[in-house]
Protein backbone atom coordinates (compact mmCIF):
# COMPACT_ATOMS: atom_id res chain seq x y z
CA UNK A 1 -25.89 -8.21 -19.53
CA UNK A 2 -26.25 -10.10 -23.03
CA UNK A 3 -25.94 -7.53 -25.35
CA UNK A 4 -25.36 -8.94 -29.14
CA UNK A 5 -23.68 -6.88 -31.81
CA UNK A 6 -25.12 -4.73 -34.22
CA UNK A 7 -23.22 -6.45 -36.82
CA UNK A 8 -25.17 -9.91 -35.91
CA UNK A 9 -28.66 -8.72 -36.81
CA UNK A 10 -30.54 -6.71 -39.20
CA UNK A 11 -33.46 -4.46 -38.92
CA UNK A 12 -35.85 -4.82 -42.54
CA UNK A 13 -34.56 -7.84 -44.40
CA UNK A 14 -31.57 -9.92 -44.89
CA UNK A 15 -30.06 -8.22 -48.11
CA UNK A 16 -26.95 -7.17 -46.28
CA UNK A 17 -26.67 -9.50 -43.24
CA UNK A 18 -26.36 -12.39 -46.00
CA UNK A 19 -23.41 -11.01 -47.25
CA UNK A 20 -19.64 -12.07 -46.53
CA UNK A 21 -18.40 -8.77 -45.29
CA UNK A 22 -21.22 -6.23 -44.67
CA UNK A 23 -21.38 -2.77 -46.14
CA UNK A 24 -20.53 -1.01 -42.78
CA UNK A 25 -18.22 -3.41 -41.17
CA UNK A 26 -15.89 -2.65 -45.09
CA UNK A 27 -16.46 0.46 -44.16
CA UNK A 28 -15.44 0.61 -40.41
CA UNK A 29 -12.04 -0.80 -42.03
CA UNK A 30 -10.84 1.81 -44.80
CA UNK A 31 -12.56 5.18 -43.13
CA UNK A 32 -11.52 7.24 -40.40
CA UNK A 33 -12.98 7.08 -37.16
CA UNK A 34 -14.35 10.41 -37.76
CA UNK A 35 -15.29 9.69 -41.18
CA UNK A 36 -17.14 6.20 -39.86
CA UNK A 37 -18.70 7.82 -36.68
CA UNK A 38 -20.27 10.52 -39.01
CA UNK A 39 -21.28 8.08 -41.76
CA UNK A 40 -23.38 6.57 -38.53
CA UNK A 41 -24.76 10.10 -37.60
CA UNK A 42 -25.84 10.80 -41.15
CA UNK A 43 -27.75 7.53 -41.28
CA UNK A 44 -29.47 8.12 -37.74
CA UNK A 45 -30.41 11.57 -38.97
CA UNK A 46 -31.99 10.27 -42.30
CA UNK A 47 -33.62 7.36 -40.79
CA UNK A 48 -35.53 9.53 -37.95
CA UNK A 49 -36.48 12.18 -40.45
CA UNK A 50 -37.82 9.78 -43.14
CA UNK A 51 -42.00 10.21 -43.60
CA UNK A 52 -42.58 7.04 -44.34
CA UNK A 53 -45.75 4.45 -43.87
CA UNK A 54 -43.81 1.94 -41.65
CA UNK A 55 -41.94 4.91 -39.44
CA UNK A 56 -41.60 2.05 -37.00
CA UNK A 57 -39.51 0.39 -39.00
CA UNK A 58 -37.01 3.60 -39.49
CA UNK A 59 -36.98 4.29 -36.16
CA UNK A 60 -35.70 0.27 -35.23
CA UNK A 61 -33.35 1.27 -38.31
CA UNK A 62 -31.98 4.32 -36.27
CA UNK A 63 -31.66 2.06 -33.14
CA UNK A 64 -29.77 -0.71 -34.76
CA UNK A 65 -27.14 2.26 -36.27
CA UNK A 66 -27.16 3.81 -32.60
CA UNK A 67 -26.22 0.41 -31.25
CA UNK A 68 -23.39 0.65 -34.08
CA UNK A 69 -22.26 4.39 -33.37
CA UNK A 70 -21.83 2.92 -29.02
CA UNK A 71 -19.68 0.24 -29.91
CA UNK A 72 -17.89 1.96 -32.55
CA UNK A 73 -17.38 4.88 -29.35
CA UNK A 74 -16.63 2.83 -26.95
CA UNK A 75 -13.19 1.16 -29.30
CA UNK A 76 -11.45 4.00 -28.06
């Protein structure tokens, strides 16, 4: 199975997937596991509970941290 990494894409844009070192991949480096792997949760939660005209969108934006939150799992 082909499987590519969240890190690869985006979901809405380019803004961070242009950058050297994106926001959550700094992020996976200086937190905790615990503190990363709830960082994830919180954005999952806020992106399925936005109200927002493209909910679509949000709910792609949930996927792509889901995808995120299994690889970050399945490290240990």
């Amino acid at each position: 199975m082909n499987i590519k990494k969240a890190s690869s894409y985006q979901v809405g844009g380019e803004h961070y997937k242009n950058l050297k070192v994106q926001p959550w991949d700094f992020m996976e480096s200086i937190f905790t596991h615990e503190e990363f792997t709830g960082f994830l949760k919180g954005c999952i939660i806020k992106y399925v509970s936005r109200k927002k005209y493209n909910s679509l969108e949000d709910i792609k934006k949930a996927r792509h941290c889901i995808e995120k939150l299994i690889e970050v799992m399945e490290k240990i």
